[in-house]
N, C-alpha and C. Protein backbone atom coordinates (compact mmCIF):
# COMPACT_ATOMS: atom_id res chain seq x y z
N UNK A 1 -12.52 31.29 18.95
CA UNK A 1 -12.55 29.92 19.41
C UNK A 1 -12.32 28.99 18.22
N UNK A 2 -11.36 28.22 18.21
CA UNK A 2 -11.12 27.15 17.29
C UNK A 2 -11.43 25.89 17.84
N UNK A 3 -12.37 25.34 16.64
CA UNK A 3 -13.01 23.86 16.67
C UNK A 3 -11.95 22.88 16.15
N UNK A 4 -12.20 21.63 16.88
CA UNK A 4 -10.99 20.82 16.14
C UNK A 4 -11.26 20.27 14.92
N UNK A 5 -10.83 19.74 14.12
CA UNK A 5 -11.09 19.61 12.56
C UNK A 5 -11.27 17.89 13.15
N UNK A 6 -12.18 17.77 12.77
CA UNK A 6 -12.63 16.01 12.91
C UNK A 6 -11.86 15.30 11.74
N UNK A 7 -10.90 14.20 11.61
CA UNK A 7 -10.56 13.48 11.04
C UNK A 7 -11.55 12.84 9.87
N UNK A 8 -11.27 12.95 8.58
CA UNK A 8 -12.24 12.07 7.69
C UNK A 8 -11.91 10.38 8.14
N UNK A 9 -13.07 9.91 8.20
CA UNK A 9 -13.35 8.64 8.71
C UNK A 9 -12.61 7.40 7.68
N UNK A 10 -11.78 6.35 8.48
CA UNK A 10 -11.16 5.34 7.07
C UNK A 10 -12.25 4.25 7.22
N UNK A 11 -12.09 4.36 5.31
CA UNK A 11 -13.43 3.33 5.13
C UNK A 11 -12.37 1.84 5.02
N UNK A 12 -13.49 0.89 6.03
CA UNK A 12 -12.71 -0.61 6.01
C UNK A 12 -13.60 -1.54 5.41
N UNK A 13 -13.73 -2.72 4.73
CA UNK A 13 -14.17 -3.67 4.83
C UNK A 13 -14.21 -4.74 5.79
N UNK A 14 -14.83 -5.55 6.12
CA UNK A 14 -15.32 -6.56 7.25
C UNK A 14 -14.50 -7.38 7.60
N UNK A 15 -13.24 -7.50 6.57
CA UNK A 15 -11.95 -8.14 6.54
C UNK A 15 -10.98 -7.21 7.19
N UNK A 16 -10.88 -6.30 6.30
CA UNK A 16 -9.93 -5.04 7.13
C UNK A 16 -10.15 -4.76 8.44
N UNK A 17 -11.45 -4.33 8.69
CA UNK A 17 -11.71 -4.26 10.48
C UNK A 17 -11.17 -5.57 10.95
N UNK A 18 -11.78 -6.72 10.78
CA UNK A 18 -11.52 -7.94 11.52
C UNK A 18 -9.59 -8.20 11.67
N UNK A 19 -8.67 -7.38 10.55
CA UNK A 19 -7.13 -7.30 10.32
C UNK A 19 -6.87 -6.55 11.66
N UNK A 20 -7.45 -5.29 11.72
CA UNK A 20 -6.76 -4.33 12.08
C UNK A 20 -7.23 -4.73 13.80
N UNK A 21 -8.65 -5.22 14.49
CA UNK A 21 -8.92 -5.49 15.55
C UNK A 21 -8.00 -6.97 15.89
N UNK A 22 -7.41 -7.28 15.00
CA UNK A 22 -6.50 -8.88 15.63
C UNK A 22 -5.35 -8.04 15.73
N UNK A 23 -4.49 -7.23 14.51
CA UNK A 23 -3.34 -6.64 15.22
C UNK A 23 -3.41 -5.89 16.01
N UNK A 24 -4.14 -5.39 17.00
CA UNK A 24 -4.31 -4.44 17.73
C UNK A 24 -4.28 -4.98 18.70
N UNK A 25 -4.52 -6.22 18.78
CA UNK A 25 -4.88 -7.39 20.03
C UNK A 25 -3.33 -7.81 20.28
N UNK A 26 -2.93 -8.36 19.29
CA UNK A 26 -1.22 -8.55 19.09
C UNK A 26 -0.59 -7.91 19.66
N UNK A 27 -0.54 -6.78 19.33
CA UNK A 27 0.21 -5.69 19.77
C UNK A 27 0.32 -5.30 21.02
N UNK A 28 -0.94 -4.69 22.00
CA UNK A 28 -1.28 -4.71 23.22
C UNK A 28 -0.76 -6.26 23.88
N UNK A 29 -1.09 -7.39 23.16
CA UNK A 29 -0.71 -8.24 24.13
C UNK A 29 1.09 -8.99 24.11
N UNK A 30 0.45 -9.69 23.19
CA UNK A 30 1.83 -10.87 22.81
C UNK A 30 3.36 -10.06 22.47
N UNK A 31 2.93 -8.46 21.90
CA UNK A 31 4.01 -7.96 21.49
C UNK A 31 4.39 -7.29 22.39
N UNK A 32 3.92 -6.41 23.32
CA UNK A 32 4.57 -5.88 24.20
C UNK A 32 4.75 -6.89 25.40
N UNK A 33 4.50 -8.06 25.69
CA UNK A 33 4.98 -8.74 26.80
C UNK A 33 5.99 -9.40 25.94
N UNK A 34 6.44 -9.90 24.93
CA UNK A 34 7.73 -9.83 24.33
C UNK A 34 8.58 -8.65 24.53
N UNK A 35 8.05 -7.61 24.27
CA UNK A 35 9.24 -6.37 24.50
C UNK A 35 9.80 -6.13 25.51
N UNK A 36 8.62 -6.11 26.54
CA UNK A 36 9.00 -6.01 28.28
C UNK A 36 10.26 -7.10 28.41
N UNK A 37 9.85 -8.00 27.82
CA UNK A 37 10.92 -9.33 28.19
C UNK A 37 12.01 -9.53 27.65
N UNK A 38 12.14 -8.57 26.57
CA UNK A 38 13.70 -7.85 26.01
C UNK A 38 14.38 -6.88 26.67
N UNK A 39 13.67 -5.93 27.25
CA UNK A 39 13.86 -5.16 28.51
C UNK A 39 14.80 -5.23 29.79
N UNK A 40 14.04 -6.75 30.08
CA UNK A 40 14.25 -7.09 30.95
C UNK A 40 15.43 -7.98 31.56
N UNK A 41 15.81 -8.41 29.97
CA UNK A 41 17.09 -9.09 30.15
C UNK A 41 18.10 -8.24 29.59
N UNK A 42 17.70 -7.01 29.10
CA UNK A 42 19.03 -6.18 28.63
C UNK A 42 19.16 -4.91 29.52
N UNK A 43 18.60 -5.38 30.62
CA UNK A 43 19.21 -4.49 31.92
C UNK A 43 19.84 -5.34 32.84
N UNK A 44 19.69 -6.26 32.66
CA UNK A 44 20.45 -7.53 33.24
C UNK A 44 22.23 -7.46 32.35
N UNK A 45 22.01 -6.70 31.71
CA UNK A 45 23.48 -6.58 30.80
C UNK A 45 24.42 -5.50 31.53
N UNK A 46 23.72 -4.67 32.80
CA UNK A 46 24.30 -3.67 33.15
C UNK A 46 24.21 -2.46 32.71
N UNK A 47 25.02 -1.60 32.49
CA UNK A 47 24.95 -0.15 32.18
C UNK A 47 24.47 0.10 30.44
N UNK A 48 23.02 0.28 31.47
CA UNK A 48 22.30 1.07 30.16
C UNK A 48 23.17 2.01 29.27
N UNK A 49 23.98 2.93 29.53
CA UNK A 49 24.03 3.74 28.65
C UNK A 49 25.04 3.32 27.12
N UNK A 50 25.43 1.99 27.98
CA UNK A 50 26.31 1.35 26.41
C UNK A 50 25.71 0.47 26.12
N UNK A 51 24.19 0.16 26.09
CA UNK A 51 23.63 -1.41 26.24
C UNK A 51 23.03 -1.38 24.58
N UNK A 52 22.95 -1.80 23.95
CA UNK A 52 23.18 -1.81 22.60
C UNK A 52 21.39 -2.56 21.98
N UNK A 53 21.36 -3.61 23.18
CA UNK A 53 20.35 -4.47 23.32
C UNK A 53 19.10 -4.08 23.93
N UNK A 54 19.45 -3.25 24.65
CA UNK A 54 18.43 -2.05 25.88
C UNK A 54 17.97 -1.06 24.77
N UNK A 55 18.81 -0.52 23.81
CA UNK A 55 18.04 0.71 22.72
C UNK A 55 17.79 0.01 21.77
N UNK A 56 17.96 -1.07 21.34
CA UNK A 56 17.18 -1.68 20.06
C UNK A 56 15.46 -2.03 20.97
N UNK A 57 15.37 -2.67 22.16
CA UNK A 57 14.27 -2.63 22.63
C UNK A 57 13.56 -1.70 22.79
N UNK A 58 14.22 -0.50 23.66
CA UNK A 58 13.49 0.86 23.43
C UNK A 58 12.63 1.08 22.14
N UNK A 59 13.51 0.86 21.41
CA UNK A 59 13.05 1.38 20.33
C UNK A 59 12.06 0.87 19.04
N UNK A 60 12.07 -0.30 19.80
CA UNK A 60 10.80 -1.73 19.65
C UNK A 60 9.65 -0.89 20.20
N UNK A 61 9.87 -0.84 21.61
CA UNK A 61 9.09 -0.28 22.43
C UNK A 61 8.15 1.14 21.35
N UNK A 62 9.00 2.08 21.38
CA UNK A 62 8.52 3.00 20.58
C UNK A 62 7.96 2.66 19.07
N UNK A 63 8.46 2.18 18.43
CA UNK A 63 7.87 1.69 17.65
C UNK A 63 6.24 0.72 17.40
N UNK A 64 6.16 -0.10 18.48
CA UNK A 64 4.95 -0.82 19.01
C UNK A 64 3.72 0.17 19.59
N UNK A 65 4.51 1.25 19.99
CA UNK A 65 3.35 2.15 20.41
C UNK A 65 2.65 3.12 19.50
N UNK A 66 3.97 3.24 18.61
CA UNK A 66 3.28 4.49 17.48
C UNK A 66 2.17 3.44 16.75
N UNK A 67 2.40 2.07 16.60
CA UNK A 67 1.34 1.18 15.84
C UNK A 67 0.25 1.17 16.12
N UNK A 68 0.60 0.97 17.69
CA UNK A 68 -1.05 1.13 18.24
C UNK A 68 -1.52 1.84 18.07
N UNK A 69 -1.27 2.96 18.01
CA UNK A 69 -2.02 4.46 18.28
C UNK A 69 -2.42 5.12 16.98
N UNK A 70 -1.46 5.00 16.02
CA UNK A 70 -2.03 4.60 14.74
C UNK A 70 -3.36 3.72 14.27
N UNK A 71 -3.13 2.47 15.06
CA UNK A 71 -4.49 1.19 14.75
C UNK A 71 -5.60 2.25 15.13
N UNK A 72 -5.60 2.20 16.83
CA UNK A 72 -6.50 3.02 17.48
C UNK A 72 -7.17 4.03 16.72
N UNK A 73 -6.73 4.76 16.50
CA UNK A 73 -7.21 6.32 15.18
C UNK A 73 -8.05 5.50 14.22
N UNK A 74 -7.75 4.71 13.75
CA UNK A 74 -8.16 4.22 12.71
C UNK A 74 -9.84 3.51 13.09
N UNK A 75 -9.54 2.65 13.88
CA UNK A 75 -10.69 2.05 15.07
C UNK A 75 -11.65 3.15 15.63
N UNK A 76 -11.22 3.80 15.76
CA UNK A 76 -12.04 4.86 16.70
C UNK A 76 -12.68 5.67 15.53
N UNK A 77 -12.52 5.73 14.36
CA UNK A 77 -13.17 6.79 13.25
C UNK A 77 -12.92 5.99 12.21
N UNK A 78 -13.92 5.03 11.77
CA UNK A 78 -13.92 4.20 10.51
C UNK A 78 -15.42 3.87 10.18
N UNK A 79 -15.37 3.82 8.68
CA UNK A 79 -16.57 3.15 8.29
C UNK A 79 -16.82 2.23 7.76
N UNK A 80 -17.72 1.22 7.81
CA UNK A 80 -17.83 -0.49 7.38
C UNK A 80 -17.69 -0.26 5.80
N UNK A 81 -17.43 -0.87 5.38
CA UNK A 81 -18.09 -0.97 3.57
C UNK A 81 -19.18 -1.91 3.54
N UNK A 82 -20.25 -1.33 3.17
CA UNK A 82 -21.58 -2.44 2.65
C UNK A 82 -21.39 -3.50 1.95
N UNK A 83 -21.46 -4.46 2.47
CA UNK A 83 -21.52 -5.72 1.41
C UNK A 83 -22.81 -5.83 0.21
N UNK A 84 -22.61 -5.00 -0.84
CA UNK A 84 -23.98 -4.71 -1.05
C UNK A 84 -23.81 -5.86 -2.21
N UNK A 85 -25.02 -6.19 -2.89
CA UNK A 85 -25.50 -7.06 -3.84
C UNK A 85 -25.74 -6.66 -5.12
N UNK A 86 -26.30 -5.13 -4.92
CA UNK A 86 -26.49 -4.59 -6.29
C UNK A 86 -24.83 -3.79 -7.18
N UNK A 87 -25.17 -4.59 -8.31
CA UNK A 87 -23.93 -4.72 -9.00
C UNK A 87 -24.35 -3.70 -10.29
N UNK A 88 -24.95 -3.10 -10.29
CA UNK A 88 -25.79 -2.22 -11.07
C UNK A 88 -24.56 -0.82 -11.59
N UNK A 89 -24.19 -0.33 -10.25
CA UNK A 89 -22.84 0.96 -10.48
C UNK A 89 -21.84 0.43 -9.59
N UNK A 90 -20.68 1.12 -9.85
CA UNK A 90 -19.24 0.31 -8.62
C UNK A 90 -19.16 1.20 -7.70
N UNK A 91 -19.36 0.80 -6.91
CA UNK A 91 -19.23 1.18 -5.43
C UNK A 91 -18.29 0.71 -4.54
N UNK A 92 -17.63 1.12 -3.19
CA UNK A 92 -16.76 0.33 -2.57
C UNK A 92 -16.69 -0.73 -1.81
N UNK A 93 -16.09 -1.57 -2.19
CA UNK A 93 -15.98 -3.04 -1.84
C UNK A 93 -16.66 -4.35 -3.23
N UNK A 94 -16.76 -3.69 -4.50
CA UNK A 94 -17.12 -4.53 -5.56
C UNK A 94 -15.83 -4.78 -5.97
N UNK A 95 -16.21 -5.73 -6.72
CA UNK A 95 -14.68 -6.03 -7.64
C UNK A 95 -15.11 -5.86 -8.77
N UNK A 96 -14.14 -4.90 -9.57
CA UNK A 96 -14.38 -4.44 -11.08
C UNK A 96 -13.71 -4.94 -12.22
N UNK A 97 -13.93 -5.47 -13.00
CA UNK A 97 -13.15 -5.86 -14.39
C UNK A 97 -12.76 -4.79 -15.29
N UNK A 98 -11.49 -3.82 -15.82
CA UNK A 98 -11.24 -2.94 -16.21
C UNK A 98 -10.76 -3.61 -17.45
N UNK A 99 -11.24 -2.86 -18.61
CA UNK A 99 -10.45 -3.52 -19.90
C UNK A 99 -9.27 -2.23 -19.97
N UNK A 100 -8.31 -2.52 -20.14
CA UNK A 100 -7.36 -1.70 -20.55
C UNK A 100 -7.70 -1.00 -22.24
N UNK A 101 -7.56 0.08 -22.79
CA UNK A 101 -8.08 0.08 -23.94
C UNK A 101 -6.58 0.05 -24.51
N UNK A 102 -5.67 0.76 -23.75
CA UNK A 102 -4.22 1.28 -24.59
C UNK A 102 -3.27 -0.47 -24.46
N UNK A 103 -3.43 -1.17 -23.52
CA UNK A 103 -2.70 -2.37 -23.14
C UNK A 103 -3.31 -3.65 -24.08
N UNK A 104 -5.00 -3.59 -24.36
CA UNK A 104 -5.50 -4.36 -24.50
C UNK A 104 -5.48 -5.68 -23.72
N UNK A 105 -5.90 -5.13 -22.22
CA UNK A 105 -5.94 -6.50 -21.70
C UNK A 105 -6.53 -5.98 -20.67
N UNK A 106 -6.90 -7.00 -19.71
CA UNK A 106 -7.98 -6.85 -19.28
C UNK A 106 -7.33 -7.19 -17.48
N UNK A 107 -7.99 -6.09 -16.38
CA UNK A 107 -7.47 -5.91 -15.05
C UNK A 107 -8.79 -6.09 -13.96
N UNK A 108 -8.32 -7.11 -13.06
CA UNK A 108 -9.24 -7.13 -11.73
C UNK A 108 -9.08 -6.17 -10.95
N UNK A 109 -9.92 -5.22 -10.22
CA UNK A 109 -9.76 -4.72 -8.92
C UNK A 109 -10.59 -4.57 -7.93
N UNK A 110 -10.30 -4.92 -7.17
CA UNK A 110 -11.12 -5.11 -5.27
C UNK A 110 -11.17 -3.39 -4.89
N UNK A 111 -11.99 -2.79 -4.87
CA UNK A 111 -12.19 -1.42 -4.45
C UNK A 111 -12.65 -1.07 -2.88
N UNK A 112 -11.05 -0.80 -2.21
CA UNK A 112 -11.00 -0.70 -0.97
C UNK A 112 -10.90 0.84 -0.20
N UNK A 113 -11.14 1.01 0.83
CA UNK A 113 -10.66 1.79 1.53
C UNK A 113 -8.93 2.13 1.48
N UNK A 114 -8.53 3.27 1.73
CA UNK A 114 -6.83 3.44 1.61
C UNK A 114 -6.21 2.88 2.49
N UNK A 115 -6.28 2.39 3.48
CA UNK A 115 -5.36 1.89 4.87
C UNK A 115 -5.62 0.40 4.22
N UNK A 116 -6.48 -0.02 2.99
CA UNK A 116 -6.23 -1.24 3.05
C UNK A 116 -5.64 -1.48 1.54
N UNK A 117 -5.49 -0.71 0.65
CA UNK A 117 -5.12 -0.84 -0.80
C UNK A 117 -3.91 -1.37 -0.58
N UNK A 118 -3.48 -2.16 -1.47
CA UNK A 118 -2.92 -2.50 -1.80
C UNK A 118 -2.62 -3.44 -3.55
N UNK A 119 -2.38 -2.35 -4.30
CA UNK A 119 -2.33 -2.46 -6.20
C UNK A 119 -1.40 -4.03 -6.16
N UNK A 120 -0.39 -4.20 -5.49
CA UNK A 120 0.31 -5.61 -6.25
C UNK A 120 -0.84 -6.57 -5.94
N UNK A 121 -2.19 -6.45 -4.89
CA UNK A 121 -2.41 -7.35 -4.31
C UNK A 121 -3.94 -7.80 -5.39
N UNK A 122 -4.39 -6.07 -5.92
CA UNK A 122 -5.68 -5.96 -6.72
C UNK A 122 -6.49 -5.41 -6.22
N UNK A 123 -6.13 -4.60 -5.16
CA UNK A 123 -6.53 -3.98 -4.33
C UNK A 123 -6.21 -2.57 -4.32
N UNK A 124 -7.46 -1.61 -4.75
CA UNK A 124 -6.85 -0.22 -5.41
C UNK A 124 -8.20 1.09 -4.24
N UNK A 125 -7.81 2.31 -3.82
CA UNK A 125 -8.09 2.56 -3.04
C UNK A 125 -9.37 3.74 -3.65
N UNK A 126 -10.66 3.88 -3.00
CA UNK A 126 -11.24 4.99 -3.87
C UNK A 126 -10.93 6.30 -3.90
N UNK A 127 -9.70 6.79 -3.22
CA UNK A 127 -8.85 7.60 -2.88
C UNK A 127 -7.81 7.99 -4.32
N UNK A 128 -7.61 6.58 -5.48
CA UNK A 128 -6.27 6.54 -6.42
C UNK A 128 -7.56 6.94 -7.49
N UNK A 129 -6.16 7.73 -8.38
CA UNK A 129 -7.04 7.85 -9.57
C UNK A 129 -7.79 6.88 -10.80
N UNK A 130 -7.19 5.65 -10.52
CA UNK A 130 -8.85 4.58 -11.30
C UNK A 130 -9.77 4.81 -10.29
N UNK A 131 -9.69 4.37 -9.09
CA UNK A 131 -10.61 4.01 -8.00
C UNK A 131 -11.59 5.43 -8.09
N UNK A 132 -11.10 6.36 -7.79
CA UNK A 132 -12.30 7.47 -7.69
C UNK A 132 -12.80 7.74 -9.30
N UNK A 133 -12.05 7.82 -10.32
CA UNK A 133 -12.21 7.34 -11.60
C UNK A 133 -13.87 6.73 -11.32
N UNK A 134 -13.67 5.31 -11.59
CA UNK A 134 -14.90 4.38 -11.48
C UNK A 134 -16.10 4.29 -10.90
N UNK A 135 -15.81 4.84 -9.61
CA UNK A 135 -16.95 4.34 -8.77
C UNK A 135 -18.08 5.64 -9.05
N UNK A 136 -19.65 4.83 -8.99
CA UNK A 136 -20.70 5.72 -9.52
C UNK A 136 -20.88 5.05 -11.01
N UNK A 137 -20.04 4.51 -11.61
CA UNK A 137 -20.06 3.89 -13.15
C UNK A 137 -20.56 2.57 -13.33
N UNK A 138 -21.25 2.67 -14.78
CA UNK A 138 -21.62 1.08 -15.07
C UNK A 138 -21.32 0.30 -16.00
N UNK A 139 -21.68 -1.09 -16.00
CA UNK A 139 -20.68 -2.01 -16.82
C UNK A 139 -21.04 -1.41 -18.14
N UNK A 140 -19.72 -1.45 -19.08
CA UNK A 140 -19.99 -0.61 -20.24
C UNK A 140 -19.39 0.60 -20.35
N UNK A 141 -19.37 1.32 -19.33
CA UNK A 141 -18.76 2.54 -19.25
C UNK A 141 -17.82 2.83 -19.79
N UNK A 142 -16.98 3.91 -20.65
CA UNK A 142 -15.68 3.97 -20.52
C UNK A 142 -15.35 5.36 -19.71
N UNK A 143 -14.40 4.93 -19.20
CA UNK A 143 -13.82 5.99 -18.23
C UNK A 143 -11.99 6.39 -18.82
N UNK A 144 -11.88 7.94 -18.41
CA UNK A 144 -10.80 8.21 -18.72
C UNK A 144 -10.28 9.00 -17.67
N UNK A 145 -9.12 8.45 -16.90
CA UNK A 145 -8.11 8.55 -16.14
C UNK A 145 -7.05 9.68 -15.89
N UNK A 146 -7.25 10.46 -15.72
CA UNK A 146 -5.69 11.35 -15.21
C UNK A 146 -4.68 10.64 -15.09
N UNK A 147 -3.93 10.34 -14.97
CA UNK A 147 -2.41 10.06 -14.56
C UNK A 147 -1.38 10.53 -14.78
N UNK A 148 -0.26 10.40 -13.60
CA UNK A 148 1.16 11.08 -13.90
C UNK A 148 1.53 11.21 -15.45
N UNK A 149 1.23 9.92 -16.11
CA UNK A 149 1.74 9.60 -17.12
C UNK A 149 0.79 10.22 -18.12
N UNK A 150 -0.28 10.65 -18.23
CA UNK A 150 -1.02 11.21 -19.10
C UNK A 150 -2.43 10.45 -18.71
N UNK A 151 -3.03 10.57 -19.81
CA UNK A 151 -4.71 9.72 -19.75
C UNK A 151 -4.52 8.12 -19.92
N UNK A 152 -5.32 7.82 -19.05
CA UNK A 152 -5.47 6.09 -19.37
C UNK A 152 -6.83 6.24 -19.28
N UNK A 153 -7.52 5.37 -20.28
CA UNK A 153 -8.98 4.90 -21.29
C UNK A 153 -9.20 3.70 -20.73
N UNK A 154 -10.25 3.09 -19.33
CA UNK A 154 -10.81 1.87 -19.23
C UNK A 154 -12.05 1.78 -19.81
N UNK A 155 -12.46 0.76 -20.10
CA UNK A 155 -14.00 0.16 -20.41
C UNK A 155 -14.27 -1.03 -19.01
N UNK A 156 -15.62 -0.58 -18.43
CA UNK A 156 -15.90 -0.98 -17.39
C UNK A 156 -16.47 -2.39 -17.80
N UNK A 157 -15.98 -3.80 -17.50
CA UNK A 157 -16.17 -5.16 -18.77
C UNK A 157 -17.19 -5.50 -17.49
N UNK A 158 -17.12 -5.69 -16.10
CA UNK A 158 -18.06 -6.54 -15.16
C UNK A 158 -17.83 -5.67 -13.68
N UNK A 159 -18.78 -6.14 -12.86
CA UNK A 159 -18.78 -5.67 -11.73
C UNK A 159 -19.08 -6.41 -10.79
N UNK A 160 -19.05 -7.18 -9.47
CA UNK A 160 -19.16 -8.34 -8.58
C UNK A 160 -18.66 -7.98 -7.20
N UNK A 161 -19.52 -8.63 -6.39
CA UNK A 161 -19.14 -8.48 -5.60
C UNK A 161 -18.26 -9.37 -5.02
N UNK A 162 -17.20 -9.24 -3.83
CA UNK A 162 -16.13 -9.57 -3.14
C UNK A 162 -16.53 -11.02 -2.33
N UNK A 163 -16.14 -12.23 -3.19
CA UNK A 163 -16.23 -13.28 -2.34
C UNK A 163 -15.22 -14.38 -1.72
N UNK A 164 -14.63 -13.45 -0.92
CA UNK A 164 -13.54 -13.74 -0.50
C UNK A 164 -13.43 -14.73 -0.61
């Protein structure tokens, strides 16, 4: 007898949930009664099978659904991030001050869940190698990095929490 392998749970912040429950709302609503209504006038064009306007919708269509169902997964097996206060070790959802040791300069990062990272934004996932790197560490720390590129050397300068 084979058990199904339970999905590891995506960790969100209170922002991220509140993202992902508005596009989900979008989607189900405003976007697919837009699609229907692309549909609907590109069968009005006649013969589907040359309708050019009918498979770009389709394929809206399909596309809108894999999103949802995607969101859904995500919704259905997620965990909050604590807004916690104690700034003591980095944990997820603090924002960390990284001194670069090799750059000499000094990097913000928002420590998110992966469905919400995003690095151009400062937003790094505890999943990437700083992020799992750091967290458990305290200000002061230095930490040293794996990377493609070889080792990278941070010094942990501050730790805070996320005020949006």
């Amino acid at each position: 007898m084979s058990e199904k392998k339970k999905e590891k749970p995506t960790h969100l912040t209170k922002t991220g949930l509140q993202h992902y429950q508005e596009l989900l709302e979008y989607l189900k609503g405003e976007k697919t009664i837009e699609i229907a209504n692309r549909l609907e006038i590109a069968r009005g064009f006649g013969d589907l099978s040359e309708n050019s306007e009918y498979d770009e919708a389709k394929e809206a269509q399909r596309e809108n659904e894999a999103e949802k169902a995607r969101i859904e997964a995500i919704l259905s097996n997620y965990v909050l991030i604590d807004e916690d206060n104690d700034t003591s070790i980095v944990k997820m959802g603090h924002v960390v001050v990284l001194y670069d040791c090799e750059y000499d300069e000094e990097d913000e990062y928002y420590l998110v869940g992966s469905s919400e990272a995003d690095p151009l934004k400062g937003k790094i996932s505890n999943e990437s190698p700083v992020g799992a790197a750091i967290l458990g560490h305290a200000k002061g720390d230095k930490i040293v990095v794996k990377t493609p590129a070889g080792e990278a050397k941070y010094i942990i300068k501050d730790i805070k929490t996320n005020d949006n």
